[in-house]
PDB file of N, CA and C in Angstrom:
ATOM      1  N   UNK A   1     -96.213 -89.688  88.710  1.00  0.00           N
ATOM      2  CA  UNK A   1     -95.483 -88.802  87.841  1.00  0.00           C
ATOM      3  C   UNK A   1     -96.384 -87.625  87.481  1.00  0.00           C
ATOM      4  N   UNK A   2     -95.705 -86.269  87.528  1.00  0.00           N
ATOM      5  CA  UNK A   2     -96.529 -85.306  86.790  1.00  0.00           C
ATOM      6  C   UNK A   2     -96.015 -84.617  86.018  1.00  0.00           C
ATOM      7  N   UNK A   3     -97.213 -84.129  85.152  1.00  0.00           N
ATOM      8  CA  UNK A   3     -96.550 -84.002  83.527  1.00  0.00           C
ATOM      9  C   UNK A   3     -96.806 -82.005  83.682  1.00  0.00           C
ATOM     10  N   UNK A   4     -95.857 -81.461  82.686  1.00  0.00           N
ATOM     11  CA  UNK A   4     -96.494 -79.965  82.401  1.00  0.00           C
ATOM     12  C   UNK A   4     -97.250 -80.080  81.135  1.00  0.00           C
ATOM     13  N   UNK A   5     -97.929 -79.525  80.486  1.00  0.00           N
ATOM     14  CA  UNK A   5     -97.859 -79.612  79.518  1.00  0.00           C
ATOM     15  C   UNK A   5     -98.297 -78.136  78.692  1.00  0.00           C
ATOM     16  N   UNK A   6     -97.154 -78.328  77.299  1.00  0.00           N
ATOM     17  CA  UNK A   6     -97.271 -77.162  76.526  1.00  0.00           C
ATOM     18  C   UNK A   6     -98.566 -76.547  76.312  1.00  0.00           C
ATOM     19  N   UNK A   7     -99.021 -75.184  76.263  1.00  0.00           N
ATOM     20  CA  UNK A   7    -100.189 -74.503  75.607  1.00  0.00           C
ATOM     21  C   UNK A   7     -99.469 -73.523  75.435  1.00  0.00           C
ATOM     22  N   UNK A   8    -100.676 -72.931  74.080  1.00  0.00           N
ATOM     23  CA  UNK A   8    -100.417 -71.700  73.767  1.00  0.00           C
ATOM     24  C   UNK A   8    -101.407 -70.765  74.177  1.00  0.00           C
ATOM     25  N   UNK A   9    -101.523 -69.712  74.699  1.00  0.00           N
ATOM     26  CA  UNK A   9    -102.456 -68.508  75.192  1.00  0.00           C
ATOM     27  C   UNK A   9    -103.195 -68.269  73.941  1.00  0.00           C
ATOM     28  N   UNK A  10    -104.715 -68.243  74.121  1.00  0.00           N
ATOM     29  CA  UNK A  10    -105.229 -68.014  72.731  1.00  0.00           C
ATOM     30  C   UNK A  10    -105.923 -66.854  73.309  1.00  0.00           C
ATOM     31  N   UNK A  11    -106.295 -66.775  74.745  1.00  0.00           N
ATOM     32  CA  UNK A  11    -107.426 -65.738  75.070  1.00  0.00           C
ATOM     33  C   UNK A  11    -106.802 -65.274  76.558  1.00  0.00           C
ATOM     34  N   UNK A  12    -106.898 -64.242  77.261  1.00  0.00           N
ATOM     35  CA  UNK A  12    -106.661 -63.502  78.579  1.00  0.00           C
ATOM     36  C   UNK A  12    -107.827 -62.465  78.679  1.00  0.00           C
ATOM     37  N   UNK A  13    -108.094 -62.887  79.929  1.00  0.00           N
ATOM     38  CA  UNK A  13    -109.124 -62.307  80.857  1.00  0.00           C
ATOM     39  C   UNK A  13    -109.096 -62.207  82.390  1.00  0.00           C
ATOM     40  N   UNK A  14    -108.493 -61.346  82.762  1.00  0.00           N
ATOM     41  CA  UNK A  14    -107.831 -61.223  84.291  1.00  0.00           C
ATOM     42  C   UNK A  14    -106.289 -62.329  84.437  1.00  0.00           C
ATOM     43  N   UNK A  15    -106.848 -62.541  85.374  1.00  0.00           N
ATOM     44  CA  UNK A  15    -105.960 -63.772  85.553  1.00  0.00           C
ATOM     45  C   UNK A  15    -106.254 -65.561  84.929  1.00  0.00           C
ATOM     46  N   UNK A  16    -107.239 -65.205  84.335  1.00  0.00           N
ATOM     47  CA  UNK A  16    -107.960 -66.604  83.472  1.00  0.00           C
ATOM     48  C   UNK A  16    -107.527 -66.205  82.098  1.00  0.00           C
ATOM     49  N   UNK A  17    -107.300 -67.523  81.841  1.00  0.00           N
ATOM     50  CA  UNK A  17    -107.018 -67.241  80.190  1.00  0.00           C
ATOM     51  C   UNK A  17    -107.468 -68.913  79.575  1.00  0.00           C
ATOM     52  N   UNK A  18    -107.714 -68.517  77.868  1.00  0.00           N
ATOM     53  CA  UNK A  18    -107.705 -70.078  77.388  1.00  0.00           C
ATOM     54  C   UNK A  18    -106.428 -69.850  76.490  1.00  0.00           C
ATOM     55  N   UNK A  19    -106.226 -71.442  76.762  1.00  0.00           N
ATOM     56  CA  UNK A  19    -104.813 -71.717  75.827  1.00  0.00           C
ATOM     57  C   UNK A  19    -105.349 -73.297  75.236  1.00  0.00           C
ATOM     58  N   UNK A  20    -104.337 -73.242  74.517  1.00  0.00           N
ATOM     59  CA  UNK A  20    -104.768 -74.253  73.267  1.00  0.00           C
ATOM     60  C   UNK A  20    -103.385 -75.408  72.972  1.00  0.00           C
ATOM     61  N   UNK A  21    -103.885 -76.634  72.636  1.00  0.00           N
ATOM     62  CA  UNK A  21    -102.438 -77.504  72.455  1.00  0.00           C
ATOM     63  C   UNK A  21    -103.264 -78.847  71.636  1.00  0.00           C
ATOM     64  N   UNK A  22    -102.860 -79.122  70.835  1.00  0.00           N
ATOM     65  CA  UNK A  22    -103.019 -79.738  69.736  1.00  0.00           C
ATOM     66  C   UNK A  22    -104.243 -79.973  69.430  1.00  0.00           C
ATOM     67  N   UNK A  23    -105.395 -79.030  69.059  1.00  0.00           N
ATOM     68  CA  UNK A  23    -106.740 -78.576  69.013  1.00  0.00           C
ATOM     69  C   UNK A  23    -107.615 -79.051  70.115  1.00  0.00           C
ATOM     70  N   UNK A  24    -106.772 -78.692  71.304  1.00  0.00           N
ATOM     71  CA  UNK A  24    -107.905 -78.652  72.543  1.00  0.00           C
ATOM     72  C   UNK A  24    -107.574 -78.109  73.315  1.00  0.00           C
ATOM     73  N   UNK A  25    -108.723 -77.113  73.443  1.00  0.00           N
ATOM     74  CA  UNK A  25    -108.903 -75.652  74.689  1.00  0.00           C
ATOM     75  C   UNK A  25    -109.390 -76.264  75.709  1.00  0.00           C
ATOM     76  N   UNK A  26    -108.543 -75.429  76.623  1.00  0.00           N
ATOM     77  CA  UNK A  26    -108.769 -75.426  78.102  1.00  0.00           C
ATOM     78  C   UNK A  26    -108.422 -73.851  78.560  1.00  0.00           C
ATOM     79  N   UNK A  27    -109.564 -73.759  80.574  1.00  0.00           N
ATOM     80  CA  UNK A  27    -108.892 -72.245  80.550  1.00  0.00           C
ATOM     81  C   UNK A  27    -108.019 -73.048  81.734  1.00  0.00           C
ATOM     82  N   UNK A  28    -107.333 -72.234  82.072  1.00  0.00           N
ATOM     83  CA  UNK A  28    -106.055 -72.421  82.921  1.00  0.00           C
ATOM     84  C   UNK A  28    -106.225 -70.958  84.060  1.00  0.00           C
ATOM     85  N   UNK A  29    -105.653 -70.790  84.699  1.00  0.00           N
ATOM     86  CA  UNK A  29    -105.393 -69.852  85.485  1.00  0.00           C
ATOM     87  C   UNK A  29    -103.725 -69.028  84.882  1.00  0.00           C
ATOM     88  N   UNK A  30    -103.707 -67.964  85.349  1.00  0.00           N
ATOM     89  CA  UNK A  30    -102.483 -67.701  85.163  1.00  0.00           C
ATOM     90  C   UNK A  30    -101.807 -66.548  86.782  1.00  0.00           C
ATOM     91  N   UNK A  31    -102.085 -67.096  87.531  1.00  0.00           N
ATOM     92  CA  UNK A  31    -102.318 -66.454  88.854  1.00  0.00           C
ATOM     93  C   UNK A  31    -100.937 -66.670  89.298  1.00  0.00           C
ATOM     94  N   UNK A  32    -100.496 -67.981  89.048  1.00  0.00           N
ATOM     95  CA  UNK A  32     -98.602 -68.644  89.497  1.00  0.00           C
ATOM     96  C   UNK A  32     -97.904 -67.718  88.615  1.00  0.00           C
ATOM     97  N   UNK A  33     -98.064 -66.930  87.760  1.00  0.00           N
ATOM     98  CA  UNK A  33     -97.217 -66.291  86.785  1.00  0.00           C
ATOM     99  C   UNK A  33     -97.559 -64.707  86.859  1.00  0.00           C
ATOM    100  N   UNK A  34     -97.537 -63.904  87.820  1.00  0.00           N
ATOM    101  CA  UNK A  34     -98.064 -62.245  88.148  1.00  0.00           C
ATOM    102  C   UNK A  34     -97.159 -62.048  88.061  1.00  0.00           C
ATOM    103  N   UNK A  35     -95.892 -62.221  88.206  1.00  0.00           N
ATOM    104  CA  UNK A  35     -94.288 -61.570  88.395  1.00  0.00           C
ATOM    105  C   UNK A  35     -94.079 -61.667  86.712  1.00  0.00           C
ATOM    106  N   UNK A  36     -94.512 -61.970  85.890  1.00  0.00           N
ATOM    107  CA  UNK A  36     -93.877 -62.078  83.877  1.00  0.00           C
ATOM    108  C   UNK A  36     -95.378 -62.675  83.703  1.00  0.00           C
ATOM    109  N   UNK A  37     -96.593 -61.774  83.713  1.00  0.00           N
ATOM    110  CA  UNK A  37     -97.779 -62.370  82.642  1.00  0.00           C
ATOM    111  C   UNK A  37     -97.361 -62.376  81.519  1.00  0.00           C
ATOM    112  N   UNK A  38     -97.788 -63.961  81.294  1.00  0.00           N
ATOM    113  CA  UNK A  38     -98.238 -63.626  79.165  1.00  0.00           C
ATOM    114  C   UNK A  38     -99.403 -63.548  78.412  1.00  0.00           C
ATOM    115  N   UNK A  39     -98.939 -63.148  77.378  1.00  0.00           N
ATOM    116  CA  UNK A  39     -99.675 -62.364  76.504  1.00  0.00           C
ATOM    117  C   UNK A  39    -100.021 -63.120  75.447  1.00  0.00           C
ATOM    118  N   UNK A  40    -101.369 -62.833  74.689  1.00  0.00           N
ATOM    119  CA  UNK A  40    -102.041 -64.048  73.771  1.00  0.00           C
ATOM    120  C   UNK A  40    -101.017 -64.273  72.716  1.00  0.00           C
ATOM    121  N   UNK A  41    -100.589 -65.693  72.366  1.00  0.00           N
ATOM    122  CA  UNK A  41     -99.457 -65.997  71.865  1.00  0.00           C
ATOM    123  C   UNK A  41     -98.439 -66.606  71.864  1.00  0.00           C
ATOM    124  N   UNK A  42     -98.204 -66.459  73.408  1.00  0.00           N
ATOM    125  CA  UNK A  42     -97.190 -66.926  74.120  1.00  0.00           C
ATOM    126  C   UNK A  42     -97.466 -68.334  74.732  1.00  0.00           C
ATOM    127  N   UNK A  43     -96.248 -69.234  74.777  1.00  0.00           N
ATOM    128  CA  UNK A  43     -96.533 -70.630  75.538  1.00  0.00           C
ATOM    129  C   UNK A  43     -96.420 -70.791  76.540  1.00  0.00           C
ATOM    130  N   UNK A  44     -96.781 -71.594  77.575  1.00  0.00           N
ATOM    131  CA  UNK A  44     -96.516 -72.041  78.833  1.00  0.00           C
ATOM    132  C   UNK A  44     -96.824 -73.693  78.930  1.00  0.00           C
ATOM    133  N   UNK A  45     -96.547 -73.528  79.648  1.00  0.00           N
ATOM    134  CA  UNK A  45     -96.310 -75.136  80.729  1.00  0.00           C
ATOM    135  C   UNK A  45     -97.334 -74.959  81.911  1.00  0.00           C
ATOM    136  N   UNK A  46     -98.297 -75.844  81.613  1.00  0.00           N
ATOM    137  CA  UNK A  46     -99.739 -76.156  82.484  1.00  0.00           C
ATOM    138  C   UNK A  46     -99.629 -77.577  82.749  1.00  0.00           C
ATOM    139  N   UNK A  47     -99.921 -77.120  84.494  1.00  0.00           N
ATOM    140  CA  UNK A  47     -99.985 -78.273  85.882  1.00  0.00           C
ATOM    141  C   UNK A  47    -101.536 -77.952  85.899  1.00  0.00           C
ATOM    142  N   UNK A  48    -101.957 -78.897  86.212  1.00  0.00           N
ATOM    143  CA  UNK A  48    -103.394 -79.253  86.995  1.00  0.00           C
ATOM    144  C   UNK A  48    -104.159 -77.990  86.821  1.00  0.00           C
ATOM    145  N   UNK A  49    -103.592 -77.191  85.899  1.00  0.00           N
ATOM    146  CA  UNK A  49    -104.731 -76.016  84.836  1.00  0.00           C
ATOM    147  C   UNK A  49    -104.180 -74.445  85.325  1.00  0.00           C
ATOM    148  N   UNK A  50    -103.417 -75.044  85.830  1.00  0.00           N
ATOM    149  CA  UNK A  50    -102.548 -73.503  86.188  1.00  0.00           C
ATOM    150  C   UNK A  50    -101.230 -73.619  85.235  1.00  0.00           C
ATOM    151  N   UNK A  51    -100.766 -72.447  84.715  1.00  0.00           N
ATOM    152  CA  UNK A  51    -100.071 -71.923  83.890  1.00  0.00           C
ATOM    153  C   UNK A  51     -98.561 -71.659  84.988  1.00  0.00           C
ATOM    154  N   UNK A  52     -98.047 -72.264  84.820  1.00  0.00           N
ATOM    155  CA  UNK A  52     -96.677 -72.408  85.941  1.00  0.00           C
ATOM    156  C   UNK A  52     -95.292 -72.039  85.207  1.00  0.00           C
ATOM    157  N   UNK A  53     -95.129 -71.665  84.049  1.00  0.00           N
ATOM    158  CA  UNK A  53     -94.048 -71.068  83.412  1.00  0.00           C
ATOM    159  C   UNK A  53     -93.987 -70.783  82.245  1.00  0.00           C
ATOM    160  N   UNK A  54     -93.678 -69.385  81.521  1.00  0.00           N
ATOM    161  CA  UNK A  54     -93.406 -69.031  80.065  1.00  0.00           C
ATOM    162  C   UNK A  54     -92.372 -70.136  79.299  1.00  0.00           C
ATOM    163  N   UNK A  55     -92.674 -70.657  78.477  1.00  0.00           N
ATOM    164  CA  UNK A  55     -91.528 -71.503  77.054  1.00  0.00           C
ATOM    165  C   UNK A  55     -91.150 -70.247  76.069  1.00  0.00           C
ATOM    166  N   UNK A  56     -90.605 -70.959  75.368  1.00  0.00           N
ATOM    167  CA  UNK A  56     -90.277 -70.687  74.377  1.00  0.00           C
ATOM    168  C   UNK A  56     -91.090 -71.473  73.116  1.00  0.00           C
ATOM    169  N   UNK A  57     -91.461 -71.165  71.991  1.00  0.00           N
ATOM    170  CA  UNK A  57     -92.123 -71.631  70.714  1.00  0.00           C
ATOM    171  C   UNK A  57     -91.818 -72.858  70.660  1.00  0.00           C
ATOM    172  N   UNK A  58     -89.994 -72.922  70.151  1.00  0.00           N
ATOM    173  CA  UNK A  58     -89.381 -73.979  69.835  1.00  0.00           C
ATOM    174  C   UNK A  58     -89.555 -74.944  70.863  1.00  0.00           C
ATOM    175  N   UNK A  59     -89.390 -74.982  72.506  1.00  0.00           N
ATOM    176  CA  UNK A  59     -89.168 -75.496  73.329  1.00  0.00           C
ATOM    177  C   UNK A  59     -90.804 -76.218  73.516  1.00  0.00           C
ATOM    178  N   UNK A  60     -91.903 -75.851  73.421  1.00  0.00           N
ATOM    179  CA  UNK A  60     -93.047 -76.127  72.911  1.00  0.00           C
ATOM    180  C   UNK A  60     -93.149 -77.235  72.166  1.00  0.00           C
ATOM    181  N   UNK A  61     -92.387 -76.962  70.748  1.00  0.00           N
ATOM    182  CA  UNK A  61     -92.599 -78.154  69.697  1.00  0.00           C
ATOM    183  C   UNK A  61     -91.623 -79.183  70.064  1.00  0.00           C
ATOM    184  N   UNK A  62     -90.557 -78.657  71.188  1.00  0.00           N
ATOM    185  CA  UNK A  62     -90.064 -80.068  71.439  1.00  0.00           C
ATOM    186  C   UNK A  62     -90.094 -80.954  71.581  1.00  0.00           C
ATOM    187  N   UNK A  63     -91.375 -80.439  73.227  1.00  0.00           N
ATOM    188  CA  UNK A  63     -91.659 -81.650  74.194  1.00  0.00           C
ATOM    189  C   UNK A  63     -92.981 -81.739  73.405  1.00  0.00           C
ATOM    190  N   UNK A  64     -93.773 -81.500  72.535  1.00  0.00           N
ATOM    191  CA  UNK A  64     -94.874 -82.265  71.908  1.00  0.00           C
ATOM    192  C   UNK A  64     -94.446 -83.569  70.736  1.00  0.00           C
ATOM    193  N   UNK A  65     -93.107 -82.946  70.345  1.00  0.00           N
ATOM    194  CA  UNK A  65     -92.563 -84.086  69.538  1.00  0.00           C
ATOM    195  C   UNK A  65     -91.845 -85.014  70.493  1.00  0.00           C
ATOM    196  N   UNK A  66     -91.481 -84.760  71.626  1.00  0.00           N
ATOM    197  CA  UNK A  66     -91.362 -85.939  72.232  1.00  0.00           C
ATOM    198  C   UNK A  66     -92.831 -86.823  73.384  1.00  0.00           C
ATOM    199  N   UNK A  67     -93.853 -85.619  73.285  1.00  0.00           N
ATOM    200  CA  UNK A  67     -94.598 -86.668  73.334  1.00  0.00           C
ATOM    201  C   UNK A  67     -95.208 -87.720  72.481  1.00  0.00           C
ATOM    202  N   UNK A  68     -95.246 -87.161  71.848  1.00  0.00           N
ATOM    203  CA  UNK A  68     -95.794 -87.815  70.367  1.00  0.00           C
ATOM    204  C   UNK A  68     -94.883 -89.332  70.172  1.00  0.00           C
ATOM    205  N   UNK A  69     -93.575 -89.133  70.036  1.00  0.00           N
ATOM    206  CA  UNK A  69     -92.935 -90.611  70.077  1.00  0.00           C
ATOM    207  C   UNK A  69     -93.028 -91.124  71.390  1.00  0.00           C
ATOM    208  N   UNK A  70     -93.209 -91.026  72.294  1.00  0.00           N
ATOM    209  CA  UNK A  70     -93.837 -92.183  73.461  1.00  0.00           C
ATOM    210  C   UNK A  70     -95.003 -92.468  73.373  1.00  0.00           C
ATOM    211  N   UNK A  71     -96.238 -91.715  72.914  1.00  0.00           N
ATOM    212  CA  UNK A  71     -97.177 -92.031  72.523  1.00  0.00           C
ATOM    213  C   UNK A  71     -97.514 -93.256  71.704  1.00  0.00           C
ATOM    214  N   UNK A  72     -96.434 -92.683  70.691  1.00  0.00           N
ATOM    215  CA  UNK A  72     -95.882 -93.935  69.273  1.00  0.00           C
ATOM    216  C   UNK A  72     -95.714 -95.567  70.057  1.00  0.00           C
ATOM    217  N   UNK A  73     -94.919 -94.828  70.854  1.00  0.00           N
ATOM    218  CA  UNK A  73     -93.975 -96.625  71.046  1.00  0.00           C
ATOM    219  C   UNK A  73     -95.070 -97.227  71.850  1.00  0.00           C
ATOM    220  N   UNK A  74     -96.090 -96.590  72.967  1.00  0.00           N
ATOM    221  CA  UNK A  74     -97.180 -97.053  73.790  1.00  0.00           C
ATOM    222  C   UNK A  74     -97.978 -97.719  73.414  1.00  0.00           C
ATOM    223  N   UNK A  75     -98.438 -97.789  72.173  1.00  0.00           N
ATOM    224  CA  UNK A  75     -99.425 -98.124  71.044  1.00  0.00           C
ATOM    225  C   UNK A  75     -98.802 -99.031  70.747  1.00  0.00           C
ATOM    226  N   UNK A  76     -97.888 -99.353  70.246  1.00  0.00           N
ATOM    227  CA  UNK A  76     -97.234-100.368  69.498  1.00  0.00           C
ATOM    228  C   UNK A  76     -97.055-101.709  70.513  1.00  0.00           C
TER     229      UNK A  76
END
């Protein structure tokens, strides 16, 4: 199975950038996304450290609140 997972752009530098998701930075590439770069602020969906699609904010806190309850039930 492979997962995306939400970040937010905290830093851009060419096509490298760091983004951030529940207080842990990573840089990512943003090289899959030249046709709509984003801009520090903005979320995406990161594969294997490449930045593979713009979210939305809300759409962000979705899938972290649904990771968070599988997380939940895993533990238990």
């Amino acid at each position: 199975m492979c997962l995306g997972i939400p970040m937010q752009i905290i830093g851009i530098d060419g096509f490298n950038a760091r983004a951030a998701a529940k207080g842990v930075e990573r840089d990512i590439s943003l090289f899959m996304l030249q046709d709509e770069p984003p801009a520090i602020g903005d979320f995406v969906i990161v594969h294997v450290g490449y930045a593979i699609q713009k979210i939305s904010e809300e759409d962000a806190r979705q899938s972290w609140e649904l990771f968070d309850q599988i997380l939940a039930e895993s533990d238990a």
